[in-house]
Protein backbone atom coordinates (compact mmCIF):
# COMPACT_ATOMS: atom_id res chain seq x y z
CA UNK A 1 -3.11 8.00 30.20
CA UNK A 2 -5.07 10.17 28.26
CA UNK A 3 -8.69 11.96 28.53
CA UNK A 4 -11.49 11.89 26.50
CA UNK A 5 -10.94 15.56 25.19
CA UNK A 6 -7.80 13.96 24.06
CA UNK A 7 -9.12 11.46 22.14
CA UNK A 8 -11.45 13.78 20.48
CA UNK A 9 -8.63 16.45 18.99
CA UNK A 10 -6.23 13.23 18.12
CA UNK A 11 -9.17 12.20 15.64
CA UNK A 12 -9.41 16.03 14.59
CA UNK A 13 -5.72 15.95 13.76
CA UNK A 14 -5.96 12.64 11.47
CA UNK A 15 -9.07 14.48 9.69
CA UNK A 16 -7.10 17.42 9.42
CA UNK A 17 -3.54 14.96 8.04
CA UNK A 18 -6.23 13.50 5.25
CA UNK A 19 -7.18 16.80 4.14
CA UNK A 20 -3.00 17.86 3.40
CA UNK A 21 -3.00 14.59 2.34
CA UNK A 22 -5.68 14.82 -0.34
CA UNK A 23 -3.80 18.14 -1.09
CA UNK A 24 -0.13 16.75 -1.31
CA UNK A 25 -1.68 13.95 -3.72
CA UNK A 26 -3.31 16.36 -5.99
CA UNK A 27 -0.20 18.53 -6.35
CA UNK A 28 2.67 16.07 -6.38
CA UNK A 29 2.28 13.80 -9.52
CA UNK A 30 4.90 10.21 -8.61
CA UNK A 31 2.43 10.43 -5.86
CA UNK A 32 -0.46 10.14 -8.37
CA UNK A 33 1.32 7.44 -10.46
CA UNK A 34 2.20 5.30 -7.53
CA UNK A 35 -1.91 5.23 -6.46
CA UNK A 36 -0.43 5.79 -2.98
CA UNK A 37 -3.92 5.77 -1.03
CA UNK A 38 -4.44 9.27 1.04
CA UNK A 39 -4.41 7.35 4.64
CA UNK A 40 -0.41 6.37 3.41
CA UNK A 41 0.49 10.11 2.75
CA UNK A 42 -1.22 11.35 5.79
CA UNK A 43 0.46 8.61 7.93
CA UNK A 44 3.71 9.75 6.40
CA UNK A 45 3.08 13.35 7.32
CA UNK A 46 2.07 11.84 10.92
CA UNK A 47 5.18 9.98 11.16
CA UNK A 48 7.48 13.54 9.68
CA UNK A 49 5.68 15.95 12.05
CA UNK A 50 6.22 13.63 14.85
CA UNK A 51 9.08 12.86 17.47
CA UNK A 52 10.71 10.64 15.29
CA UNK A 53 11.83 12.87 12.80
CA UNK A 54 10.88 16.40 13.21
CA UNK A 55 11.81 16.05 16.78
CA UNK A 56 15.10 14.29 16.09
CA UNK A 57 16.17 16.72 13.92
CA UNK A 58 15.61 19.35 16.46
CA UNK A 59 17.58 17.48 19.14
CA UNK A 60 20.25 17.40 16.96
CA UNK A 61 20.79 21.14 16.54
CA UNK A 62 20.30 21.17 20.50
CA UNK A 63 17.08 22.73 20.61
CA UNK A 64 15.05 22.18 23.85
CA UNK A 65 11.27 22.69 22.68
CA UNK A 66 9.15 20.05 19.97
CA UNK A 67 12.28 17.23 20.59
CA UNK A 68 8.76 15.11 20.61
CA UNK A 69 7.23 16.72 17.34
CA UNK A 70 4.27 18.66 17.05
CA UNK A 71 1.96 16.09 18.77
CA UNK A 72 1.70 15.86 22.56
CA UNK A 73 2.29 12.37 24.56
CA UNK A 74 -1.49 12.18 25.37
CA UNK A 75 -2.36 12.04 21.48
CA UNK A 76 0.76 9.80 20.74
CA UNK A 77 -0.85 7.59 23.47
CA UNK A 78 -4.26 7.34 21.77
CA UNK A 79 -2.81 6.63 18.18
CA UNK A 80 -0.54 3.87 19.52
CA UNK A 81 -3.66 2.31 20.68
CA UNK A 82 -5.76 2.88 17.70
CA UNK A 83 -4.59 0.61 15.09
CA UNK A 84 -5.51 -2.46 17.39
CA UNK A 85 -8.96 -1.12 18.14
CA UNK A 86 -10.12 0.07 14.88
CA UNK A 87 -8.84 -2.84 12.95
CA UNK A 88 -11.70 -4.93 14.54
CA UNK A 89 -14.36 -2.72 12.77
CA UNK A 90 -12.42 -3.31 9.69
CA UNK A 91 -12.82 -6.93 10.07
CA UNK A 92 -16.06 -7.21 11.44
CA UNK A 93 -17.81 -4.72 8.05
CA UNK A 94 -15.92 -7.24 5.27
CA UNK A 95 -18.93 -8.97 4.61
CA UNK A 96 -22.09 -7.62 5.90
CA UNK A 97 -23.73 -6.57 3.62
CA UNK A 98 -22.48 -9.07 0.76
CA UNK A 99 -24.28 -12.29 -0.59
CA UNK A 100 -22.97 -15.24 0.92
CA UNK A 101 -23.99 -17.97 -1.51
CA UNK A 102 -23.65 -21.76 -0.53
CA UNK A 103 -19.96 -22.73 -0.17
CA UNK A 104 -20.39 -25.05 -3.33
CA UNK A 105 -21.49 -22.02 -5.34
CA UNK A 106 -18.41 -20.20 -4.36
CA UNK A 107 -16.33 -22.69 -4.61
CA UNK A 108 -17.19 -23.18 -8.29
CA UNK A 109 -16.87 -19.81 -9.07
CA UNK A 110 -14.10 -18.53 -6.96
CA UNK A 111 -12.08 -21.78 -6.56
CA UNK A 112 -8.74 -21.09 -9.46
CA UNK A 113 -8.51 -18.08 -7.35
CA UNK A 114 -8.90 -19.25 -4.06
CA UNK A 115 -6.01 -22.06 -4.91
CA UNK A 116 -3.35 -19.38 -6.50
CA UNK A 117 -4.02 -16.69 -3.52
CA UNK A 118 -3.31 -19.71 -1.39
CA UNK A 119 -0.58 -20.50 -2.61
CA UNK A 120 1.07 -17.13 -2.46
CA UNK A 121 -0.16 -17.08 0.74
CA UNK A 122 1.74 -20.46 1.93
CA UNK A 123 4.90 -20.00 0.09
CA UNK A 124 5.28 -16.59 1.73
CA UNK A 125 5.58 -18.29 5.06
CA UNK A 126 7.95 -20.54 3.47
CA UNK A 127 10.37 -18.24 1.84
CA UNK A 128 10.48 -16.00 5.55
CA UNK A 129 10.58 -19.10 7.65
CA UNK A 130 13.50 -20.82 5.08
CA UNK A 131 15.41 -17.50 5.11
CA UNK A 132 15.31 -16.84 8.67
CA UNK A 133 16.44 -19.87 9.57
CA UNK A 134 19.54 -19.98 7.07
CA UNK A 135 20.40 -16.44 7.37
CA UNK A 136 18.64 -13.97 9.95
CA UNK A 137 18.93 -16.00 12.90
CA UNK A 138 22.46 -17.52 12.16
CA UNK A 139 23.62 -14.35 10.87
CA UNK A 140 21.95 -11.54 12.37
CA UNK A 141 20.20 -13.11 16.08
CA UNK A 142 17.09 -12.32 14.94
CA UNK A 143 14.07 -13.31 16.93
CA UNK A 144 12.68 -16.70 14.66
CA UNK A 145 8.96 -14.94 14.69
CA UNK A 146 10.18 -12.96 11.96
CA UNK A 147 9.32 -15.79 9.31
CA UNK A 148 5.54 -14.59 9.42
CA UNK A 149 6.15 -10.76 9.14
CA UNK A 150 6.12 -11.14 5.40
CA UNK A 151 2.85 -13.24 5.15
CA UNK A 152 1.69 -10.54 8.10
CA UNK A 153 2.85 -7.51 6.09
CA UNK A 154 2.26 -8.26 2.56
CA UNK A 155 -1.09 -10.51 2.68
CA UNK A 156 -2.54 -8.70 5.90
CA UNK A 157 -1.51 -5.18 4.98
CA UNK A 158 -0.72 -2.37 7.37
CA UNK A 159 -4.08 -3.08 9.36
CA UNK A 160 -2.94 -6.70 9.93
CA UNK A 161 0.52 -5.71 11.01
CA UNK A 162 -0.64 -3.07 13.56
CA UNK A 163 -3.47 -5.38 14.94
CA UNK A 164 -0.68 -7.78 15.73
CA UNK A 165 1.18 -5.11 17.79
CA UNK A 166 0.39 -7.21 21.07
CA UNK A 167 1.12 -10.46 20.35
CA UNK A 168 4.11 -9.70 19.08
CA UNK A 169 4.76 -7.95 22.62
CA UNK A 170 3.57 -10.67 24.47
CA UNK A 171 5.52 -13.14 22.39
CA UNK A 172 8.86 -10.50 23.48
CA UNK A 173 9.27 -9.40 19.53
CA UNK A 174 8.33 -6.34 19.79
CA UNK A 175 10.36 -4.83 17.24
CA UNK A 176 7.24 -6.65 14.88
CA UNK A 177 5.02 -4.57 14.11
CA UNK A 178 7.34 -1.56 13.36
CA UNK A 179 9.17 -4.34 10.91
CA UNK A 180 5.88 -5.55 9.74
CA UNK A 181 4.36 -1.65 9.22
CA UNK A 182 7.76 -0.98 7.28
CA UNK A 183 7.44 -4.60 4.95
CA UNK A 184 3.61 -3.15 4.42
CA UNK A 185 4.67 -0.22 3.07
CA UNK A 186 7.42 -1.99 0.55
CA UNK A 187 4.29 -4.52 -0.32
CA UNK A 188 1.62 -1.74 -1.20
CA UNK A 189 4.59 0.27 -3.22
CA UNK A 190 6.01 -2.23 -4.84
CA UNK A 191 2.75 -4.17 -5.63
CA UNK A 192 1.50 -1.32 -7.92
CA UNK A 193 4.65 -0.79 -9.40
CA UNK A 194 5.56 -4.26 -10.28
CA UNK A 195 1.44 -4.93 -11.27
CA UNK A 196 1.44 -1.41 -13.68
CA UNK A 197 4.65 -2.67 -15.19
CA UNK A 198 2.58 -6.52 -15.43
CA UNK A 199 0.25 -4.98 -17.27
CA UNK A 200 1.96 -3.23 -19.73
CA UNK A 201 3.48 -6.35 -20.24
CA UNK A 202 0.10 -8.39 -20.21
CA UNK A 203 -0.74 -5.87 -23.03
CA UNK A 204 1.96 -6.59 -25.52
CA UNK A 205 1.48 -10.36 -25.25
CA UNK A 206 -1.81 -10.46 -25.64
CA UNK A 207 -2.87 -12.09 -22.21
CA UNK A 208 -5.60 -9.90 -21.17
CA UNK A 209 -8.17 -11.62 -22.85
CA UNK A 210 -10.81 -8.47 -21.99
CA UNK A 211 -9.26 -6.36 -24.99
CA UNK A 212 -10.49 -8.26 -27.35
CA UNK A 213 -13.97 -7.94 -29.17
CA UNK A 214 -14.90 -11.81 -28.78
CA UNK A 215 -14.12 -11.64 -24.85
CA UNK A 216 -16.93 -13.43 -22.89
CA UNK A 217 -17.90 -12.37 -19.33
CA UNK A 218 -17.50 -14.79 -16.86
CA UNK A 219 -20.95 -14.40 -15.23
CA UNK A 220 -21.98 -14.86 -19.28
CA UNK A 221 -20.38 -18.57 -18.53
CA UNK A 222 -21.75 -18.83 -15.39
CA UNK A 223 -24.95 -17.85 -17.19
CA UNK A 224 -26.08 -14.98 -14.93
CA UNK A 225 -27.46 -12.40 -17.29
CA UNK A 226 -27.58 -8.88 -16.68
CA UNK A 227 -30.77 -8.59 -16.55
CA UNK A 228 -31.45 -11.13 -13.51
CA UNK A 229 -28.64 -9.24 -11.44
CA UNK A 230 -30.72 -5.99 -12.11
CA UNK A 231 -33.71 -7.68 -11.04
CA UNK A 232 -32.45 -8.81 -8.22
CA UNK A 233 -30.98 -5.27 -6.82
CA UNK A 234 -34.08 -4.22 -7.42
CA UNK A 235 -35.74 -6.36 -4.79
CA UNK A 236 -33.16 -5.36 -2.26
CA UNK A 237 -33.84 -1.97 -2.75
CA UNK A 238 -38.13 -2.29 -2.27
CA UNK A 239 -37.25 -4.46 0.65
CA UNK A 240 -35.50 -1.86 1.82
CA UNK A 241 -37.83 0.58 1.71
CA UNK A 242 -40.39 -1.22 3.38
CA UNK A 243 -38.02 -2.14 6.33
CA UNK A 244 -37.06 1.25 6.98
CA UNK A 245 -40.34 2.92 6.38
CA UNK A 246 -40.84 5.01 9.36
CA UNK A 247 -37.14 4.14 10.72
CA UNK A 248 -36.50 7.19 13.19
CA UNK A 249 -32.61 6.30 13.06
CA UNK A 250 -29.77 7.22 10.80
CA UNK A 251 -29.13 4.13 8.41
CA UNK A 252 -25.50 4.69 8.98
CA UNK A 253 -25.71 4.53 12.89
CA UNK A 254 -28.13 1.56 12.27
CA UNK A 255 -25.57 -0.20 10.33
CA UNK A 256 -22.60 0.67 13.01
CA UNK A 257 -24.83 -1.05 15.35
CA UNK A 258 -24.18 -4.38 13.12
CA UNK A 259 -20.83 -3.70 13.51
CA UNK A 260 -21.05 -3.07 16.85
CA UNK A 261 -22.98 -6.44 17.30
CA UNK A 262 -20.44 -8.55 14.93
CA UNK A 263 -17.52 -7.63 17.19
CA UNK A 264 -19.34 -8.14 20.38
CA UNK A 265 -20.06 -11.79 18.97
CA UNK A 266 -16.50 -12.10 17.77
CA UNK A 267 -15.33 -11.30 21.49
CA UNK A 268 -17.80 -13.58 22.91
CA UNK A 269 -16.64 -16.10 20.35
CA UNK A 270 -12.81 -15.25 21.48
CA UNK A 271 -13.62 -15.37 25.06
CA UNK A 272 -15.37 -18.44 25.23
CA UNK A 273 -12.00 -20.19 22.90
CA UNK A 274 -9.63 -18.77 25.84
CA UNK A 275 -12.22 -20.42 28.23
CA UNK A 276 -11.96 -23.94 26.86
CA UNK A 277 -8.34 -23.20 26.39
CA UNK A 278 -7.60 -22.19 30.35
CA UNK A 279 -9.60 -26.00 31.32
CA UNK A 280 -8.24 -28.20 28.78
CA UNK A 281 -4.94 -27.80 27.18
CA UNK A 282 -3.75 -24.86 28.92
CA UNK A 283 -3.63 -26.04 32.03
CA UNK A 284 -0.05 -27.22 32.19
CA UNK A 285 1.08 -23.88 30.43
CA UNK A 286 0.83 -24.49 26.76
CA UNK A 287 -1.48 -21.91 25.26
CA UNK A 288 -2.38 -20.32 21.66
CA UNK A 289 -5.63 -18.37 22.20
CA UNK A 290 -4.73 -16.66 24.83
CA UNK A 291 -2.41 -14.65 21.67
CA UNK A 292 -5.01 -14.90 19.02
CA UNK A 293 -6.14 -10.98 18.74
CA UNK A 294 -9.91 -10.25 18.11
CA UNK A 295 -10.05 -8.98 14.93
CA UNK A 296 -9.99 -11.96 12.87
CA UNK A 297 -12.67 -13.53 15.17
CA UNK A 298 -14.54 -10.27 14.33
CA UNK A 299 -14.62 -11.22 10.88
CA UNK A 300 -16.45 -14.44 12.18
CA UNK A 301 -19.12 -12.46 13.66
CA UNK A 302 -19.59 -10.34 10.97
CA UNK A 303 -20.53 -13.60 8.88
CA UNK A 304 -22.58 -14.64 11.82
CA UNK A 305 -24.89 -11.27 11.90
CA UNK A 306 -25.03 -11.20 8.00
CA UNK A 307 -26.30 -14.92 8.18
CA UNK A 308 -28.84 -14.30 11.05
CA UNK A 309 -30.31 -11.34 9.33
CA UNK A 310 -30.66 -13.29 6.36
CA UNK A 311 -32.65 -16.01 8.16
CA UNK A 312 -35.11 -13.16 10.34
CA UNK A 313 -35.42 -11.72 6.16
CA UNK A 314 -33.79 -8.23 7.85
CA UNK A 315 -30.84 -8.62 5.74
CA UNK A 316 -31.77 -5.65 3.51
CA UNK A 317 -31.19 -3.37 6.34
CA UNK A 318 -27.83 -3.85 5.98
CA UNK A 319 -26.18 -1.17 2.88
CA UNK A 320 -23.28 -2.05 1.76
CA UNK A 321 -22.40 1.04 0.50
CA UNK A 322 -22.30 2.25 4.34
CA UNK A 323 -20.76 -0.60 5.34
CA UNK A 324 -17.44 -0.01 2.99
CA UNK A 325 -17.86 3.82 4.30
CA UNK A 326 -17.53 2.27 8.12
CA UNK A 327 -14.82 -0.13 6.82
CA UNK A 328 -12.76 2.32 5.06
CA UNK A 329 -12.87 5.09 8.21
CA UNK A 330 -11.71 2.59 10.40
CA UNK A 331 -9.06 1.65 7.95
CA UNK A 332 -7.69 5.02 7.33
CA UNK A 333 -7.57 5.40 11.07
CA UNK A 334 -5.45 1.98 11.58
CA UNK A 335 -3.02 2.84 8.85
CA UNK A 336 -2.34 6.76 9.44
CA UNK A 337 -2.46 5.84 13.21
CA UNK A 338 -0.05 2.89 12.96
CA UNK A 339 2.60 4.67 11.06
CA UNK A 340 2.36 7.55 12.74
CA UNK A 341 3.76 5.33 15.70
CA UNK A 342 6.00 3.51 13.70
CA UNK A 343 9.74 3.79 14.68
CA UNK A 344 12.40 4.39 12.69
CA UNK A 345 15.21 3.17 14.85
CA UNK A 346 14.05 -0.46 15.06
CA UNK A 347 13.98 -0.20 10.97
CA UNK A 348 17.54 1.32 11.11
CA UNK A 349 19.40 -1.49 13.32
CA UNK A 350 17.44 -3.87 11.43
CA UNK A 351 17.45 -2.34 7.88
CA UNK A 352 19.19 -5.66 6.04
CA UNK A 353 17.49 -8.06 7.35
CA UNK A 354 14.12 -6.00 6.43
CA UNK A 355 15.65 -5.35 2.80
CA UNK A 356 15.82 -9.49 2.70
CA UNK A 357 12.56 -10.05 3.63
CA UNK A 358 11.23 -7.73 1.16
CA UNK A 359 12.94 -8.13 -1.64
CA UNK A 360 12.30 -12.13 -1.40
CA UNK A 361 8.89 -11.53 -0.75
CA UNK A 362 8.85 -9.43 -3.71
CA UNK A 363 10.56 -11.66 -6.22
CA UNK A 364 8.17 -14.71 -4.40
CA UNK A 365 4.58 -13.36 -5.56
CA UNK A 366 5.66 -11.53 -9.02
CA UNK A 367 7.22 -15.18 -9.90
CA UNK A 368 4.39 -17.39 -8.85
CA UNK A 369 2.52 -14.77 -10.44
CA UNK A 370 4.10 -15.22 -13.79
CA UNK A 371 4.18 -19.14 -13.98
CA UNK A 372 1.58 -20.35 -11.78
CA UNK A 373 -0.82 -18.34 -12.52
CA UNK A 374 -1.79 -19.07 -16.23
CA UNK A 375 -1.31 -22.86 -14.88
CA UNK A 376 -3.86 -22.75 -11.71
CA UNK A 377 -6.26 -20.48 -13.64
CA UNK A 378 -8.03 -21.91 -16.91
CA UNK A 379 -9.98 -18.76 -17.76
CA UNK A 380 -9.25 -14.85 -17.75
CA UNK A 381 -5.70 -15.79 -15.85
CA UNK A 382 -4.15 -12.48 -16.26
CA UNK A 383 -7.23 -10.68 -14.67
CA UNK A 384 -7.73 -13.16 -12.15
CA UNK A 385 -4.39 -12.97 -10.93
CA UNK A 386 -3.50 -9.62 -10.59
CA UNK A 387 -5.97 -8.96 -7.98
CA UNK A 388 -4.65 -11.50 -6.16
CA UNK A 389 -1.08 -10.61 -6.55
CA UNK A 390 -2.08 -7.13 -5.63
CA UNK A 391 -3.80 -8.12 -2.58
CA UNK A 392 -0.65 -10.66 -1.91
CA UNK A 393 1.46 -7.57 -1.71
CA UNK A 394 -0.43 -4.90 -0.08
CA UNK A 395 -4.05 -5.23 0.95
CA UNK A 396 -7.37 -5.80 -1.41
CA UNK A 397 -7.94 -2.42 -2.46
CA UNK A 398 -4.22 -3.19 -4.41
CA UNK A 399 -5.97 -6.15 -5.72
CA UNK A 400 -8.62 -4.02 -6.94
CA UNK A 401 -6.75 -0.98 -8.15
CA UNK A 402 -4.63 -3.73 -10.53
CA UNK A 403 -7.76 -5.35 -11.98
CA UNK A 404 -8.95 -1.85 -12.88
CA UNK A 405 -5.65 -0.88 -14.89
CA UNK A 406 -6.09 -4.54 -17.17
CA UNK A 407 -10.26 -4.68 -16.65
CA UNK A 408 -12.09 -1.34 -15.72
CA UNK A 409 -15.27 -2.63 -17.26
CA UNK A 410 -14.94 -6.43 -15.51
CA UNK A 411 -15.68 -8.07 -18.33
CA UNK A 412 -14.21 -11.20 -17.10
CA UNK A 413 -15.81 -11.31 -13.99
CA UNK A 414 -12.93 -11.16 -12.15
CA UNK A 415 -14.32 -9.31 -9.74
CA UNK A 416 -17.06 -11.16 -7.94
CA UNK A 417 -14.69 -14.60 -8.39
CA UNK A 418 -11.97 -12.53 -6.23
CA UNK A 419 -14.77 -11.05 -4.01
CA UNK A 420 -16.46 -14.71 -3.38
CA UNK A 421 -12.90 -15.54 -2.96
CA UNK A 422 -12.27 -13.88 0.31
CA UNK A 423 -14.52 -16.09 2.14
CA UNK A 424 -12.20 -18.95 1.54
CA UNK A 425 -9.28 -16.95 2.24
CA UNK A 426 -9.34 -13.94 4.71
CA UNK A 427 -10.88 -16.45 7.77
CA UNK A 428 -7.75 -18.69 7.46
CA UNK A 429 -4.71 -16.25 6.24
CA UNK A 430 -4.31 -12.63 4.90
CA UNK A 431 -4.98 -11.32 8.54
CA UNK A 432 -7.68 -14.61 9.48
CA UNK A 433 -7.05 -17.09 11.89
CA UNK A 434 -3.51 -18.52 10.82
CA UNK A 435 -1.89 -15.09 10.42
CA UNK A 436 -2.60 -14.18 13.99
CA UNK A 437 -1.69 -17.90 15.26
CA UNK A 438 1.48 -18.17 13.39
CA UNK A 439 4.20 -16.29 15.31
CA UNK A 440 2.69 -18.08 18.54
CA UNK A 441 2.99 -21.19 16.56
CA UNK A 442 6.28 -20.42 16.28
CA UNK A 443 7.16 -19.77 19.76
CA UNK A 444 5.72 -23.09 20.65
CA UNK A 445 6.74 -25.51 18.14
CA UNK A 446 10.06 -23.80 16.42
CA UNK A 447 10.29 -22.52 12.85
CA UNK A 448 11.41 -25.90 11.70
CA UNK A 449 7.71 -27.82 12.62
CA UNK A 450 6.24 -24.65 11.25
CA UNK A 451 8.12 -24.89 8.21
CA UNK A 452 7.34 -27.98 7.18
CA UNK A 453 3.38 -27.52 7.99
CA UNK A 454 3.07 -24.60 5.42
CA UNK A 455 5.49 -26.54 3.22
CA UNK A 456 3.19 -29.13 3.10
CA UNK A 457 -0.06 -26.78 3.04
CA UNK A 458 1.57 -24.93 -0.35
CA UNK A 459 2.39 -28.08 -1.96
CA UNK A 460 -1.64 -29.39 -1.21
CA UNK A 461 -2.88 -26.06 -2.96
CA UNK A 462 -0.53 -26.46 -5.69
CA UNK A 463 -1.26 -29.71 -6.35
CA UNK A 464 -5.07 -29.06 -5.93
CA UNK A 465 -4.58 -26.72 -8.29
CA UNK A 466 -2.75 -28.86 -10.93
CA UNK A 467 -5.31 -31.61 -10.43
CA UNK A 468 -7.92 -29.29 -10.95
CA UNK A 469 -7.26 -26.99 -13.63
CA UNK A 470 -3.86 -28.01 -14.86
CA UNK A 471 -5.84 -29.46 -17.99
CA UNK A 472 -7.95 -26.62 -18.81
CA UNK A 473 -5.29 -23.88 -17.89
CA UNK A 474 -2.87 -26.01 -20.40
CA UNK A 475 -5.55 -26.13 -23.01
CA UNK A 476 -6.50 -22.78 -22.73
CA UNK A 477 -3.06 -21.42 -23.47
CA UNK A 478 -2.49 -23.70 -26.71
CA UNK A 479 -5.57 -21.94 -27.88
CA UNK A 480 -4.04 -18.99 -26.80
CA UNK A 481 -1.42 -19.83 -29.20
């Protein structure tokens, strides 16, 4: 148990970790080159100063004071609840605040992207499920839930993996999310090394079509000028102003209260599911909500509020500037929290089996990457892709960071076509509703039925994607050529 006070001076601590962290970053250049975020270093530092270093290196020279680190139980307590708490505001802030457009419109825009991040998305439950049925189960007893950790780890990111902590316990895995925490870490480092070494390879053959002096913005194709976009922002802004004319409230405590509301309708949402659930279906025993955690039913609510708001015109009340600023606190918090708590032993008896699962996760996304890519994506492949490779192997900010390095001025567009994107993609996997239903899918069907469902899901995207946009993506590169 822990008090209040408690509480308080554990969130002190993390702001003071972010500061060294921000320090430590500055000073230490791989650091720097690796674009290792500050909430990764000061989870790091978390983890060193705690009991499963610092305090194990103590024990071993037989000393009798700090065995646990320099942090006392009652703060370990509140960070090893955090990262399942504060991942629902993370969730629940990914779209307010953004234009939701008809789903044809985003579709049309967004849709060569939405196909290829699908399909790294399947195939990632299809290389863990394949190799932990031919090797980590036959060869090393491993629970079968550990075919998702990669999807759960390298799609979902560190938030994902920590706001799966209790399904995995009540599914007996618990060893999960210190596995999955670990693989997230692998995915964010090796996703920005493997995408800076992409793009110096993009460079040199001439794939990143932005370079070039004749390169044509997407939105130019889409034929969204410039100058209606400004327009447009303008409005917002002198609706705004009118809204919150005489507004005796802080915008960014009025804009945690949509939060507040969009995970209060997720839970609703989530309660009402485990309702059905308990007088249908679950009555002789065989259940699924009952494991499905709230965040991705957060996200839900989010799109609820951001819809509602739009229909009452009060939409403009919502920045989403503040909203990225709520996000990314809560995000920081999940991630510094959830490796603080992370533990090294269950890495250590489990270290080649976790070297598998990254390494063929790895090798998965940088190979789809390479030749499915330029064949799912007619236009602006190489831009389009890396974000989501980046994202496929770490979290969206990766994404991001990688379209930066080939595209800093988004002249392809790439960036509102991956942004649309998510609304076709982070309800269903990346941390959405399959990624939290999958182990329990697992436990209830076997890896085998599983198997062949996202087996059969990859080979639809793929072949959506061929059907598609083979022509044009073929095309495209002879004129490449």
């Amino acid at each position: 148990m822990f008090s209040l006070t408690d509480a308080f001076f554990a969130f002190v601590i993390i702001g003071i970790l972010i500061l060294l962290a921000r320090i430590i970053k500055q000073k230490v250049n791989w650091i720097q080159q690796l674009y290792l975020p500050e909430s990764v270093v000061a989870g790091f530092l978390a983890l060193f100063f705690g009991g499963e270093i610092l305090g194990a290196i103590i024990s071993s020279f037989g000393g009798d004071t700090l065995t646990q680190g320099l942090f006392s139980e009652a703060i370990r307590n509140v960070w090893r609840q955090s990262p399942g708490v504060f991942i629902n505001v993370v969730f629940a802030a990914l779209f307010l605040g953004e234009s939701i457009p008809n789903p044809r419109q985003i579709w049309r825009k967004a849709a060569p992207q939405v196909i290829f991040g699908q399909t790294l998305a399947w195939g990632q439950y299809v290389i863990g499920i394949s190799l932990t049925l031919l090797v980590l189960v036959p060869l090393f007893d491993m629970n079968p839930l550990v075919g998702s950790l990669i999807e759960i780890a390298f799609e979902g990111g560190h938030g994902t993996a920590a706001g799966m902590e209790q399904t995995f316990i009540d599914l007996d895995f618990p060893e999960g999310k210190d596995l999955a925490l670990g693989l997230a870490t692998v995915g964010i480092v090796s996703g920005i090394i493997s995408g800076t070494f992409l793009a110096n390879w993009g460079r040199k053959k001439g794939y990143i079509k932005t370079f070039a002096k004749q390169s044509q913005s997407l939105r130019e194709h889409e034929g969204i000028s410039p100058q209606e976009i400004r327009i447009n922002e303008e409005e917002i802004t002198l609706k705004r102003a009118q809204l919150t004319e005489n507004l005796l409230i802080d915008p960014l405590s009025l804009n945690f209260g949509f939060v507040g509301l969009a995970v209060a309708i997720g839970w609703l949402i989530l309660e009402t599911l485990k309702w059905i659930e308990s007088i249908t279906w679950g009555v002789g025993g065989f259940t699924v909500i009952a494991y499905v955690p709230l965040f991705p039913i957060a996200l839900i609510g989010g799109i609820i509020v951001q819809l509602i708001l739009r229909k009452l015109g009060l939409e403009a009340l919502i920045m989403r500037s503040l909203m990225n600023n709520i996000a990314g606190l809560a995000l920081d918090i999940v991630v510094i929290t959830a490796l603080a708590s992370i533990s090294l032993q269950v890495l250590g008896v489990n270290f080649i089996p976790f070297l598998l699962l990254g390494f063929l996760g790895i090798a998965w996304n940088i190979l789809a990457f390479v030749f499915l890519a330029p064949r799912l994506i007619p236009s602006f492949w190489f831009e389009r892709g890396i974000c989501d490779l980046g994202q496929s192997m770490g979290v969206t900010a990766t994404g991001i960071l990688l379209l930066r390095m080939v595209d800093p001025d988004n002249k392809s567009g790439a960036f509102e076509s991956f942004a649309y994107k998510q609304l076709f993609f982070e309800p269903i996997v990346g941390g959405g509703l399959f990624t939290a239903t999958a182990p329990v899918l697992i436990a209830r069907f076997g890896s085998v039925s599983v198997l062949i469902l996202t087996t059969i899901l990859l080979f639809v995207w793929l072949i959506l994607g061929f059907v598609l946009f083979g022509k044009q993506s073929q095309l495209a590169r002879i004129n490449e050529q």
